[in-house]
Each structure stands twice: as C-alpha cells, then as structure tokens.
N, C-alpha and C. Protein backbone atom coordinates (compact mmCIF):
# COMPACT_ATOMS: atom_id res chain seq x y z
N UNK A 1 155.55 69.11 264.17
CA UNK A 1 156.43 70.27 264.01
C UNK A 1 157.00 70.35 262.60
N UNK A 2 157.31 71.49 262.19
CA UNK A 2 157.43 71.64 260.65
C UNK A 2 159.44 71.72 260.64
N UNK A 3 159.97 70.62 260.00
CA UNK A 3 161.47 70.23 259.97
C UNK A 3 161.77 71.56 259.13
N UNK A 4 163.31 71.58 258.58
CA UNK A 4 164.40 72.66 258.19
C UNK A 4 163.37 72.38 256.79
N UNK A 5 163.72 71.85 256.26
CA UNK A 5 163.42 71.36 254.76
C UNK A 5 161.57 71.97 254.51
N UNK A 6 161.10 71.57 255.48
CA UNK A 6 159.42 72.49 255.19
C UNK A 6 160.06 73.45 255.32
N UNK A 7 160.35 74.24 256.62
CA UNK A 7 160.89 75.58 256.58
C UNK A 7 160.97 76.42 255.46
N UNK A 8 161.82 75.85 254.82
CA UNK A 8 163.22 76.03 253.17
C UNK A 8 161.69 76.34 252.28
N UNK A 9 161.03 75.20 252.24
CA UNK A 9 160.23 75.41 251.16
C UNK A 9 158.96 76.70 251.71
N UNK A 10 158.73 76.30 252.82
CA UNK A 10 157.53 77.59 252.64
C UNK A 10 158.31 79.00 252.50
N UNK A 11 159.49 79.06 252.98
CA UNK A 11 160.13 80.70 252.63
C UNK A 11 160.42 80.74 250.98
N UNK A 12 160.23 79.45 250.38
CA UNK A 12 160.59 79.87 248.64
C UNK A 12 158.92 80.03 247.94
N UNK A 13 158.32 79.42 248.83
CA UNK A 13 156.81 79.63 248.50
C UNK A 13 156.41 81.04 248.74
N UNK A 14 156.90 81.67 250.20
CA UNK A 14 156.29 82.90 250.38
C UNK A 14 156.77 83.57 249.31
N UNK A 15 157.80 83.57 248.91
CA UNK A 15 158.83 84.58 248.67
C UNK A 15 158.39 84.66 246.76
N UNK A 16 157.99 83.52 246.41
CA UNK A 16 157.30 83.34 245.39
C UNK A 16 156.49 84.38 244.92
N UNK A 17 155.16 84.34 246.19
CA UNK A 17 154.09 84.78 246.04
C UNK A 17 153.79 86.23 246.03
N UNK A 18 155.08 86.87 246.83
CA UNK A 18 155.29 87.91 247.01
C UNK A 18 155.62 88.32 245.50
N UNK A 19 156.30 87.79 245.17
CA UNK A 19 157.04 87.91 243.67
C UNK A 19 155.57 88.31 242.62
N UNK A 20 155.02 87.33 242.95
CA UNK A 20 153.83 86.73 241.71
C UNK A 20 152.88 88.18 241.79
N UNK A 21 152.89 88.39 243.18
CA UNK A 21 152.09 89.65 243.16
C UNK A 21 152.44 90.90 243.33
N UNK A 22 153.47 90.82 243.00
CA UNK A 22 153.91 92.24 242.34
C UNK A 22 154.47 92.55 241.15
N UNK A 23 154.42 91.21 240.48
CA UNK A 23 154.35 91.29 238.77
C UNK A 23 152.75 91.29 238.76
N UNK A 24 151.86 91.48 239.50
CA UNK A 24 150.33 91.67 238.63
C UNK A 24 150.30 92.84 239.11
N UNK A 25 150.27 93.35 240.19
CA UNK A 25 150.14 94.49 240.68
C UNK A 25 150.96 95.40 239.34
N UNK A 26 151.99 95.47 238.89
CA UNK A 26 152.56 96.36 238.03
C UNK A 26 151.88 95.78 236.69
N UNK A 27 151.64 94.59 236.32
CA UNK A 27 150.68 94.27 234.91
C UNK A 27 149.40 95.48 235.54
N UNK A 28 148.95 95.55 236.50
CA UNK A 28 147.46 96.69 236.52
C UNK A 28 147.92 97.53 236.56
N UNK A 29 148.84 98.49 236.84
CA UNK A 29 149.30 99.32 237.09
C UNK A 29 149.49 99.74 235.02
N UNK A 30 150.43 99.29 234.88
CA UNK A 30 150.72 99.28 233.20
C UNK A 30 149.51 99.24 232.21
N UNK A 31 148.71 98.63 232.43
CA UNK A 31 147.24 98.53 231.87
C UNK A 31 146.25 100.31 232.55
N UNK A 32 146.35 100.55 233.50
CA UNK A 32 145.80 101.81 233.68
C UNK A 32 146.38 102.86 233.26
N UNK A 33 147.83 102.64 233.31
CA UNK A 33 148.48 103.73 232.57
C UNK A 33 148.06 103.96 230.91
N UNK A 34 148.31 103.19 230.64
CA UNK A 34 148.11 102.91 229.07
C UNK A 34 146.46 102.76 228.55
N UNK A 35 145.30 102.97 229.07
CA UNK A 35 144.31 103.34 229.23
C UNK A 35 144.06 104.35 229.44
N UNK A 36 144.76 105.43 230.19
CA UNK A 36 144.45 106.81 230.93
C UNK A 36 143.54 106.65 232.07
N UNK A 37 143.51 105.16 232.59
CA UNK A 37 142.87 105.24 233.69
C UNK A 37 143.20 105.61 235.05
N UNK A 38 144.77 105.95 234.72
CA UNK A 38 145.42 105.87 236.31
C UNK A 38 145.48 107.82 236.38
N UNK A 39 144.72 108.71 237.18
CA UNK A 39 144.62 109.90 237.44
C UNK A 39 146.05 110.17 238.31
N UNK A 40 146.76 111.45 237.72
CA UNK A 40 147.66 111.96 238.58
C UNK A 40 147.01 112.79 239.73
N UNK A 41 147.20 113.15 241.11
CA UNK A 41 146.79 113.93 242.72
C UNK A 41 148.01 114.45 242.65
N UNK A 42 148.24 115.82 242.03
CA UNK A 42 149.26 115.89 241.54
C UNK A 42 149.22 117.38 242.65
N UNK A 43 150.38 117.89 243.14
CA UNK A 43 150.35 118.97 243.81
C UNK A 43 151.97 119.98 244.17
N UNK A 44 152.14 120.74 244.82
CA UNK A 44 153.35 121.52 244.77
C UNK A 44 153.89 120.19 245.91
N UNK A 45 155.26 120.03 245.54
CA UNK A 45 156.05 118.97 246.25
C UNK A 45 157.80 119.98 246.14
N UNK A 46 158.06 119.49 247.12
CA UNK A 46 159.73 119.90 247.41
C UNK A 46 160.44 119.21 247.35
N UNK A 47 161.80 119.57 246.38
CA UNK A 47 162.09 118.56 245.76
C UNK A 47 163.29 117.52 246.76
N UNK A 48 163.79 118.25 247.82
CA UNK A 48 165.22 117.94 248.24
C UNK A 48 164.45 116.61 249.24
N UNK A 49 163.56 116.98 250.03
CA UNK A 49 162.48 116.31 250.39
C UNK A 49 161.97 114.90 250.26
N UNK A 50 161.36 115.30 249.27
CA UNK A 50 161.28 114.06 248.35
C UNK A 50 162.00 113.52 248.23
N UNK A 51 163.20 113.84 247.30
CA UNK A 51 164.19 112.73 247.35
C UNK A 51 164.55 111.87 247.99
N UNK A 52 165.12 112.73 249.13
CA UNK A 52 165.43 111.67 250.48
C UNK A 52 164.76 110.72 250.83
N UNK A 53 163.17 110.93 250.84
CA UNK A 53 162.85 109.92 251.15
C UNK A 53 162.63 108.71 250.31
N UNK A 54 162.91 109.01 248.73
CA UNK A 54 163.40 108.04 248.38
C UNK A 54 164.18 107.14 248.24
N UNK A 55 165.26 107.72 248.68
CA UNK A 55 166.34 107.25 248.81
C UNK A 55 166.48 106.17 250.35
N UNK A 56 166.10 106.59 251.29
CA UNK A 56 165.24 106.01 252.49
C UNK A 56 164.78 104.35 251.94
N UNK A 57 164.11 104.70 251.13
CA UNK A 57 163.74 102.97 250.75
C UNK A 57 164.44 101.61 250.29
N UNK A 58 165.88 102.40 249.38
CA UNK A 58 166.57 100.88 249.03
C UNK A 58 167.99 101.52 250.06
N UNK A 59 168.30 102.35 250.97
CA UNK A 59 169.05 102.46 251.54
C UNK A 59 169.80 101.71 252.39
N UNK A 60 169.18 100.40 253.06
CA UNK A 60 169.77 98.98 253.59
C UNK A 60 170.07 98.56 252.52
N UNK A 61 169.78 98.02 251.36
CA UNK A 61 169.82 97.42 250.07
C UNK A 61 171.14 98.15 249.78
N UNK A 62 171.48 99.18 249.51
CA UNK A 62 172.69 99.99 248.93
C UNK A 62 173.84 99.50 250.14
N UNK A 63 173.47 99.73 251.37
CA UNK A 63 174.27 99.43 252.44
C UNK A 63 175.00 98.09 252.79
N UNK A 64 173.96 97.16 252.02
CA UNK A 64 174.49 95.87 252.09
C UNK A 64 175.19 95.22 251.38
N UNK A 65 175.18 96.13 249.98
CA UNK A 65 176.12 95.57 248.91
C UNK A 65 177.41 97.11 249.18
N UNK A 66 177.32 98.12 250.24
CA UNK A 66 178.77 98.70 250.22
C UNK A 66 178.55 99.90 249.39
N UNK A 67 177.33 100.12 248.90
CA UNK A 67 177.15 101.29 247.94
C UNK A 67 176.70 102.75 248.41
N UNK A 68 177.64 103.56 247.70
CA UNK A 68 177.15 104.62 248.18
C UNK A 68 176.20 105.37 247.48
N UNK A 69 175.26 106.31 248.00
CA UNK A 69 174.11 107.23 247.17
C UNK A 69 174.50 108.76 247.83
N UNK A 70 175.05 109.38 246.51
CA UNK A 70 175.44 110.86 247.21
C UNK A 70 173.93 111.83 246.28
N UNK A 71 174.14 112.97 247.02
CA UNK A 71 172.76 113.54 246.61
C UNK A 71 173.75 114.99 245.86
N UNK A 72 173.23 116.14 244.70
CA UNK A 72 173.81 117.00 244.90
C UNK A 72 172.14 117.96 244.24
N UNK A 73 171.59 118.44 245.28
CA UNK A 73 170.27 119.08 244.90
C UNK A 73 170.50 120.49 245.35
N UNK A 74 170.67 121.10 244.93
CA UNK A 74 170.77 122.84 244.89
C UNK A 74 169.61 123.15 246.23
N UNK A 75 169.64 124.02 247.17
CA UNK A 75 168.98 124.32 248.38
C UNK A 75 167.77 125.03 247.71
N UNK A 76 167.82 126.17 246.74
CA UNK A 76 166.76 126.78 246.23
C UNK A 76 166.20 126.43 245.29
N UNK A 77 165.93 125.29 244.99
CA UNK A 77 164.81 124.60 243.99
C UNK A 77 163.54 125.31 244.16
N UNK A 78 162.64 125.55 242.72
CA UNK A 78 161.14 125.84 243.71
C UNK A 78 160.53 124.01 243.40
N UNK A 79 159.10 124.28 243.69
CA UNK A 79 158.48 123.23 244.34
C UNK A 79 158.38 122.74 243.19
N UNK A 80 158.25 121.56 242.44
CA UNK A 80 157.43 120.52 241.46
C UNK A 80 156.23 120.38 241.52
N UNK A 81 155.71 120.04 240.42
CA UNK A 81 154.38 119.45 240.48
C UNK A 81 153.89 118.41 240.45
N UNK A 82 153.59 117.44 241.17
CA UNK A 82 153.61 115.72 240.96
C UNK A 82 153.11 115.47 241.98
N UNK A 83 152.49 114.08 241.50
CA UNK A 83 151.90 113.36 242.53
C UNK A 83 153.29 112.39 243.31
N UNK A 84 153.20 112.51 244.59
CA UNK A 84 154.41 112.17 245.07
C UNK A 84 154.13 109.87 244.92
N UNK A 85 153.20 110.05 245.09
CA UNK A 85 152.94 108.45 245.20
C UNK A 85 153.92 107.95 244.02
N UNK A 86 153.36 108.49 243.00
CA UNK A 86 153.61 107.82 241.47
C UNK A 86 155.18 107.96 241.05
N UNK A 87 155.43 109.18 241.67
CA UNK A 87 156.65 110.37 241.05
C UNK A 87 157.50 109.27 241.98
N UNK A 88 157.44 108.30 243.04
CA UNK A 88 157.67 107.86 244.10
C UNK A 88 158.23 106.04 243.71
N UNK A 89 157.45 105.72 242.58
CA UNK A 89 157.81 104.58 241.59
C UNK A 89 158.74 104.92 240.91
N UNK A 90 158.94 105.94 239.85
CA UNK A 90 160.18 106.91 239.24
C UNK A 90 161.40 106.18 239.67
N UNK A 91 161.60 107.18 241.11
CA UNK A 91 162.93 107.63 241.32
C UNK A 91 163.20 106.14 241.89
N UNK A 92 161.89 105.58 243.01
CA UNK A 92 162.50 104.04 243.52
C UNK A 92 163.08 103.43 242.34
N UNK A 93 162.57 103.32 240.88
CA UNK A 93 163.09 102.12 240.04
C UNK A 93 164.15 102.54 239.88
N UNK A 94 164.34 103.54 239.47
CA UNK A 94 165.60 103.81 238.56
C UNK A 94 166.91 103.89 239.95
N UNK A 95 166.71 103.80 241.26
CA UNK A 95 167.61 103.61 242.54
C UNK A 95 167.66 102.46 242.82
N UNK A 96 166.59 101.69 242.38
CA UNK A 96 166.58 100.21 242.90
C UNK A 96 167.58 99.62 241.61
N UNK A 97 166.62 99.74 240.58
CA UNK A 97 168.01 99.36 239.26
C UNK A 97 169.67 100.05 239.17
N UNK A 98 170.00 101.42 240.03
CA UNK A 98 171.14 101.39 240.08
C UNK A 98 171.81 100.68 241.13
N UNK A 99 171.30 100.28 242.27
CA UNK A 99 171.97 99.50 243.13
C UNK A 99 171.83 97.97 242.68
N UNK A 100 170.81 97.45 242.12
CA UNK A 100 171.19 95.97 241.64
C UNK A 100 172.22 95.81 240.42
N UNK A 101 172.64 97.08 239.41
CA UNK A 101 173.43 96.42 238.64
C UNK A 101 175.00 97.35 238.96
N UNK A 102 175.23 97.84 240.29
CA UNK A 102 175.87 98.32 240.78
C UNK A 102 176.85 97.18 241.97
N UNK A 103 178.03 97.70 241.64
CA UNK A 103 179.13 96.06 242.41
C UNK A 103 179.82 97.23 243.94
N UNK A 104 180.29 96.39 244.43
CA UNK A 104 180.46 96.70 245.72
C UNK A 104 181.64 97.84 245.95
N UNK A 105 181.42 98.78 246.66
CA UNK A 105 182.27 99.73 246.33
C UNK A 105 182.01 101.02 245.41
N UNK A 106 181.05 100.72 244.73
CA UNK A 106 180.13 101.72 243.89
C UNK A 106 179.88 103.01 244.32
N UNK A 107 179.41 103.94 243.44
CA UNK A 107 178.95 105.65 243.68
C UNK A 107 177.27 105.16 243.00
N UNK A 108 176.17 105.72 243.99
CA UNK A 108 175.30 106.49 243.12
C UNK A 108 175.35 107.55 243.19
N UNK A 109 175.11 108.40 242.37
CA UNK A 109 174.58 109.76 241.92
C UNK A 109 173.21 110.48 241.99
N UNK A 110 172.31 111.08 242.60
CA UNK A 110 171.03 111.94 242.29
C UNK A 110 171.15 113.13 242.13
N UNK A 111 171.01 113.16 241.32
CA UNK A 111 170.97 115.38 241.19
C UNK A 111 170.00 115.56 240.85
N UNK A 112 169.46 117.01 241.04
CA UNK A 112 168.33 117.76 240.66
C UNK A 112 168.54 119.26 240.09
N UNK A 113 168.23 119.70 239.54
CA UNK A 113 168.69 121.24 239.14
C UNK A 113 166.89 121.45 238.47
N UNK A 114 167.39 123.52 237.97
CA UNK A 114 166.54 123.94 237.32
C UNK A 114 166.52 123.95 235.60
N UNK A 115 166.16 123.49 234.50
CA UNK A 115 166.42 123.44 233.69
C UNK A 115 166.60 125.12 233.00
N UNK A 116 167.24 125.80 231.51
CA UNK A 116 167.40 126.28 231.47
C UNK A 116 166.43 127.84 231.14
N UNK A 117 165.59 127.22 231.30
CA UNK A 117 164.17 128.27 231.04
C UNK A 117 163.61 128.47 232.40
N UNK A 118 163.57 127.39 233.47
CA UNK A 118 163.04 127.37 234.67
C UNK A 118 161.63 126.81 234.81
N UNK A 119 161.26 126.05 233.82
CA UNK A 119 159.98 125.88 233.74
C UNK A 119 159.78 124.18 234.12
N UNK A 120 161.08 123.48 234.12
CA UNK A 120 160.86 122.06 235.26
C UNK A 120 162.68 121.47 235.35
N UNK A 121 162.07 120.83 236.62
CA UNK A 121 163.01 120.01 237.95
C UNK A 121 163.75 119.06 236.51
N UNK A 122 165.32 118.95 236.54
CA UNK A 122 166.15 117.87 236.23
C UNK A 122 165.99 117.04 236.91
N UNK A 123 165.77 115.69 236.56
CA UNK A 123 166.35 114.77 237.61
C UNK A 123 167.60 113.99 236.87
N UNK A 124 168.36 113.73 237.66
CA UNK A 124 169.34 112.57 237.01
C UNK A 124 170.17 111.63 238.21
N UNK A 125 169.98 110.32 237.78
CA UNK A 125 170.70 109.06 238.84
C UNK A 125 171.71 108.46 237.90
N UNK A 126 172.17 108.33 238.33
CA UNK A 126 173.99 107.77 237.81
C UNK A 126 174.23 106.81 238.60
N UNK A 127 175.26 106.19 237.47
CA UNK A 127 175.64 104.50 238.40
C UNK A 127 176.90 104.05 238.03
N UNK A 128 178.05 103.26 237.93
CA UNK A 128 179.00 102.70 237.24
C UNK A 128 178.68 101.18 236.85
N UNK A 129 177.46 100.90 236.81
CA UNK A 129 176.90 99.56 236.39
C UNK A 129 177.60 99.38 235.09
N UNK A 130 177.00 97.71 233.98
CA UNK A 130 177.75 97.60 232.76
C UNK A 130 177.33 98.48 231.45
N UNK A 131 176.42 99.12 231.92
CA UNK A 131 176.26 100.09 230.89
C UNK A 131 175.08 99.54 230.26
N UNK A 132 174.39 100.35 229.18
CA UNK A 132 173.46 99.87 228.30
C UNK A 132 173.97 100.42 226.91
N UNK A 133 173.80 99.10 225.83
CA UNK A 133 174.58 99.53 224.48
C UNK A 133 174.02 100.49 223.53
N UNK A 134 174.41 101.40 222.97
CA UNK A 134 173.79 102.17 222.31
C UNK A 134 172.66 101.85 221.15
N UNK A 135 172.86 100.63 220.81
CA UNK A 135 171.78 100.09 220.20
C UNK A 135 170.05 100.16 221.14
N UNK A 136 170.73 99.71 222.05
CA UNK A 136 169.63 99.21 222.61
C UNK A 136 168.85 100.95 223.86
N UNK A 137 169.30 101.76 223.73
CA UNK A 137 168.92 102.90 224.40
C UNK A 137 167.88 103.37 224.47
N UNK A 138 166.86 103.13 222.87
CA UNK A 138 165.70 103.65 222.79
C UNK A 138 164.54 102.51 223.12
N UNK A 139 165.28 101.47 223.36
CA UNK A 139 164.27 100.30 223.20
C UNK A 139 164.02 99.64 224.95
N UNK A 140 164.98 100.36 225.83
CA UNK A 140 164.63 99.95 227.13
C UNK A 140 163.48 100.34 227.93
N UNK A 141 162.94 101.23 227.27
CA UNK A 141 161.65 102.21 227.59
C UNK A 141 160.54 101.50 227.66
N UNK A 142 160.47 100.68 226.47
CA UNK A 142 159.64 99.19 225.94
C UNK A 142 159.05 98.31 227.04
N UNK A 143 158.13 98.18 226.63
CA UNK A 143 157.69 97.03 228.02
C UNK A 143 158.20 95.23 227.49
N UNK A 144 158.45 94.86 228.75
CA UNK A 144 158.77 93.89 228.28
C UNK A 144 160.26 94.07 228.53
N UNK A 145 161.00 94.79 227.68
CA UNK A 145 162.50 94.74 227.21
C UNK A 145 163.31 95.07 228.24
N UNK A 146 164.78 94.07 228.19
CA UNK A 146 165.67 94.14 228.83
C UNK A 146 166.97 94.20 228.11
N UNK A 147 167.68 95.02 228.57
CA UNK A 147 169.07 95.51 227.55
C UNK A 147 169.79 93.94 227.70
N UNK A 148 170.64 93.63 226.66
CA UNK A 148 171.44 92.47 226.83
C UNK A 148 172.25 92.85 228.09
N UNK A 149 173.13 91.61 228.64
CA UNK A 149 174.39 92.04 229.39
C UNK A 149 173.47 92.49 231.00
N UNK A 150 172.37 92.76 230.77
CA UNK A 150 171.44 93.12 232.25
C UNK A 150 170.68 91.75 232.41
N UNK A 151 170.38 91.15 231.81
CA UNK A 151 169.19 89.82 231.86
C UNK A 151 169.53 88.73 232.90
N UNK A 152 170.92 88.56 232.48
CA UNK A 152 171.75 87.48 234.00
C UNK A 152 171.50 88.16 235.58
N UNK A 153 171.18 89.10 235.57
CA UNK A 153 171.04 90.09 236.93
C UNK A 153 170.27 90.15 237.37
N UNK A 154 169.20 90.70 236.05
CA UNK A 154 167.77 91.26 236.33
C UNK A 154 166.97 89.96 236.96
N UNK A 155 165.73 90.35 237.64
CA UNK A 155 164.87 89.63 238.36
C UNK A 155 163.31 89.89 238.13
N UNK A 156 163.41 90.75 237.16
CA UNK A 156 162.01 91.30 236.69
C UNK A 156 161.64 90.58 235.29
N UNK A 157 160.52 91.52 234.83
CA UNK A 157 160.09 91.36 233.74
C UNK A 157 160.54 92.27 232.58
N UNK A 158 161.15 93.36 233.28
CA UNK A 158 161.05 94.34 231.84
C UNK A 158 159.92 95.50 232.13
N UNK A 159 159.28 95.62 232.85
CA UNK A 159 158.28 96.21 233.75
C UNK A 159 158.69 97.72 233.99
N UNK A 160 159.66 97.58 234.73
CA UNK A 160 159.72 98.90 235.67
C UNK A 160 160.16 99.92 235.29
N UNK A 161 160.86 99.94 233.51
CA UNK A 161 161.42 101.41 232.98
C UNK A 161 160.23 102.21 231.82
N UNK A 162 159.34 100.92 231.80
CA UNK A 162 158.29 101.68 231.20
C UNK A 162 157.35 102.15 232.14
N UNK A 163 157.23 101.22 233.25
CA UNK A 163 156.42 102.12 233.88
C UNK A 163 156.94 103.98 234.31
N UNK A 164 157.61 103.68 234.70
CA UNK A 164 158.90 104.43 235.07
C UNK A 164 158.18 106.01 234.04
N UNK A 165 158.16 105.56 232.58
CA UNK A 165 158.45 106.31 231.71
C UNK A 165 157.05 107.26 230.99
N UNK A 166 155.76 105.88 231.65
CA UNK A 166 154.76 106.40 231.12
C UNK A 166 153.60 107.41 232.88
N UNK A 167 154.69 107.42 233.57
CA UNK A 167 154.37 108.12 234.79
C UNK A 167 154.87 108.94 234.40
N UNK A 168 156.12 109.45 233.69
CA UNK A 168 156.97 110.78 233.69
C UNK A 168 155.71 111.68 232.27
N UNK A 169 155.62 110.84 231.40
CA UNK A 169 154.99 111.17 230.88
C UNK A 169 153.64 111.91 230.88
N UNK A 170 152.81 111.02 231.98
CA UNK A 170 151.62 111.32 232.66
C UNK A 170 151.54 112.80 233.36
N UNK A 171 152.84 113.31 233.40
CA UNK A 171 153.44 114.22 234.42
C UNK A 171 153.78 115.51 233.53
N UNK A 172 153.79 115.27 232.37
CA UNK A 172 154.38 115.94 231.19
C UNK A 172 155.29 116.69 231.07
N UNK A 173 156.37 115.23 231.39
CA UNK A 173 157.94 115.00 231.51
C UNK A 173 158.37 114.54 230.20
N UNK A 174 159.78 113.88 230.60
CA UNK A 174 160.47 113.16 229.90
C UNK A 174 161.53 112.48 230.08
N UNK A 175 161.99 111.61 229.75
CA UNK A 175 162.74 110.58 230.13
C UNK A 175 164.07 109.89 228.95
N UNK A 176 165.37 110.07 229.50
CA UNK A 176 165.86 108.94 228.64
C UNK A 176 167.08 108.76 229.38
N UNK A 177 168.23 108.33 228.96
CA UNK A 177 169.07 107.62 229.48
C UNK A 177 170.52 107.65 228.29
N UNK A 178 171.75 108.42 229.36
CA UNK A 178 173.04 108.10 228.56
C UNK A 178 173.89 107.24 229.25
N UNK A 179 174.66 106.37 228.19
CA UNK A 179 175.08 105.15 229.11
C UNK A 179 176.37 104.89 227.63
N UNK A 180 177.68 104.43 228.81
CA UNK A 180 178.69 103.79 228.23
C UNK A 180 179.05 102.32 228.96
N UNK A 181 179.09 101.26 227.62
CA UNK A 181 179.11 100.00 228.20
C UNK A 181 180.32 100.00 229.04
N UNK A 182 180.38 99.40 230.03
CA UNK A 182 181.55 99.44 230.90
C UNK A 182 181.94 100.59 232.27
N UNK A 183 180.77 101.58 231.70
CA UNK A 183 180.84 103.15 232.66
C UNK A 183 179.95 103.38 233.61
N UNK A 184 179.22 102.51 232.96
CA UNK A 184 177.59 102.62 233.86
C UNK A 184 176.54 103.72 233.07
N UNK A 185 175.77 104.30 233.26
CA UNK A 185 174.58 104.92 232.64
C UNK A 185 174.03 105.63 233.91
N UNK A 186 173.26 107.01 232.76
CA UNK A 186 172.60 108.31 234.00
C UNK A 186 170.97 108.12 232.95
N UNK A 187 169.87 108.21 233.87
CA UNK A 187 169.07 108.11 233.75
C UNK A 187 168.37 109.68 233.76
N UNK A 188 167.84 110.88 232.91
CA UNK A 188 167.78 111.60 233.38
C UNK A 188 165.60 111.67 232.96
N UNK A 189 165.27 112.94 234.07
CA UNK A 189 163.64 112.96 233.77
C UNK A 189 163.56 114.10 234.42
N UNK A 190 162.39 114.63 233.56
CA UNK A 190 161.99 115.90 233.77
C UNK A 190 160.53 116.48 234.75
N UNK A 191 160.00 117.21 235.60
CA UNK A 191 159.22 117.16 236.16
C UNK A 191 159.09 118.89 236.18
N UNK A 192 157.73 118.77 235.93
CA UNK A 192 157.29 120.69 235.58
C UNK A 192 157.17 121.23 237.08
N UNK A 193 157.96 122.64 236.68
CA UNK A 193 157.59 123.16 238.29
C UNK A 193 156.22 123.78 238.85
N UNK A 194 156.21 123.71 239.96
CA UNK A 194 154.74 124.27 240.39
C UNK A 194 154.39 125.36 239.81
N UNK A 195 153.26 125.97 239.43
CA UNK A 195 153.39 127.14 239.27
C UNK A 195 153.23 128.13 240.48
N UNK A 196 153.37 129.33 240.54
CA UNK A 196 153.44 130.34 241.61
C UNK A 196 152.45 130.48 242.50
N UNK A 197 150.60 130.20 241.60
CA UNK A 197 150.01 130.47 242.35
C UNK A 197 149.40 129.07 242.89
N UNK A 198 150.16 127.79 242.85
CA UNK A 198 149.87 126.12 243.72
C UNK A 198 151.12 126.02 244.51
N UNK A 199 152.40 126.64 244.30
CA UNK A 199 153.55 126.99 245.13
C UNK A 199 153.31 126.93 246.51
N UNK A 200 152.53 127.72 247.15
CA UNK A 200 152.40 127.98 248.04
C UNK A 200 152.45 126.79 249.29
C-alpha cells in the first residue's frame, strides 16, 4: 500500500508534470505564432457571450480567494470577428493574471464597448493588483518578461502576455496596458467587428 509520504510525493510529481506540459504546450504555441503557422477559424462571435464564458473558467479560482468579477458590456454590441478558441487564451490570461495578483476582497472589472468609429470591440479587465511600473509597460508584452514586484507571485514563465498579444495581433488588434503601482492596472485590446455581410 502506498503510505502519506508516497502519496505527498506523487501529487508533487503529478502536479509537476502537469506544469511541465503546459510550459511546452505554450513554447509550441509561441513558436507557431511567431512563424505564422498558427491559422485564425475566425468567424462572427457575440460578444456578451463570450465573455461569460470566460469568465466561467477561473470563476472558483476568483471565488476562493473572495474576488469579485463584475461585467459592464453594453446589450447592443454587434458581433466580432475572432476565432473564439484563441480570442479564448486572451481574455483567460489576462482574468487568470488579474485574480492571481489580486488580494482578497478585490473588484475585477470586464468591459466591452464600441470604439469610436465602430469598426472594433474594446476590451478592457481591471484589477487593484500592485500595479506595473511605468518603466516596465512596454516591455511586459516581451516573451520571457516579468514586471518586477510580480515575480514573487508569478508561477509562469513570462509566457502568457505575449502570447496574449501576438493572438490580438493575429486578429488585427491591439493591445496594451495602463497601470499605477499600488492601483492595480487595466489591460485593454481591440477586436474588429464582423462585418455585415459574416454578421449574420
């Protein structure tokens, strides 16, 4: 029979492995992007929709540290254009990173609007995390890179805001991020709307 102590170790082994393979899984992922090998299935998507169900995914996670995720998405959005899979990495990172550097008692934020021409979806997630320093704003995009003051927290590689960034891109978006140390930081990205005649 396998004692407490095997136990202990095969759950730090699984838990490992799980780990190990989803830092390669996003190393291939990052390598196809940056190749142009990874194709967007890109189609009319709704946006209020969508969201939710992103939000659906770290929603125990938010719940367990006490956090709240309020939504404020306007009812008459028209549709986006995106592949929901990919568009689906996006919004998880940047929800998963506001609830890990987010303390108990916390607000998230998601909004969506029409930008001022009408020609693509706002997104923006907000947090009261420690902020990211203005030095370092343009450089979190970076693979690899982690803002100071986040590194004691973080559990990654540095991975997930470029991926993050070269999907928005793929999408022919855009991406950046305003942040006061101590205030937390809004992550905002852009996503083109459907046009009229894929709307449908």
């Amino acid at each position: 029979p396998v004692n407490q102590q095997q136990k202990k170790f095969l759950a730090i082994a699984s838990a490992e492995i799980v780990r190990m393979s989803d830092l390669l899984n996003r190393l291939m992922l990052v390598s196809r992007l940056e190749s142009g090998g990874l194709s967007m299935d890109s189609g009319p998507l709704e946006v209020s929709g969508f969201i939710s169900e992103c939000i659906r995914y770290v929603a125990s996670l938010a719940k367990s540290k006490n956090i709240r995720i309020e939504t404020e998405i306007p009812p008459n959005l028209p549709n986006m254009m995106a592949d929901p899979d990919q568009l689906q990495r996006v919004v998880s990172n940047l929800l998963g990173n506001a609830v890990k550097f987010s303390g108990s008692g916390d607000k998230i934020k998601v909004a969506a609007g029409l930008d001022g021409k009408g020609r693509n979806i706002i997104f923006s997630v907000s947090d009261n995390g420690p902020g990211v320093p203005a030095t370092e704003q343009s450089l979190i995009f970076n693979k690899y890179y982690q803002a100071r003051g986040m590194r004691k927290q973080a559990d990654g590689v540095g991975l997930g805001l470029s991926i993050s960034r070269q999907i928005v891109k793929a999408h022919r978006g855009d991406i950046r991020v305003t942040s006061r140390i101590g205030k937390g930081s809004t992550f905002y990205f852009t996503i083109p709307v459907a046009r009229p005649e894929t709307a449908q």
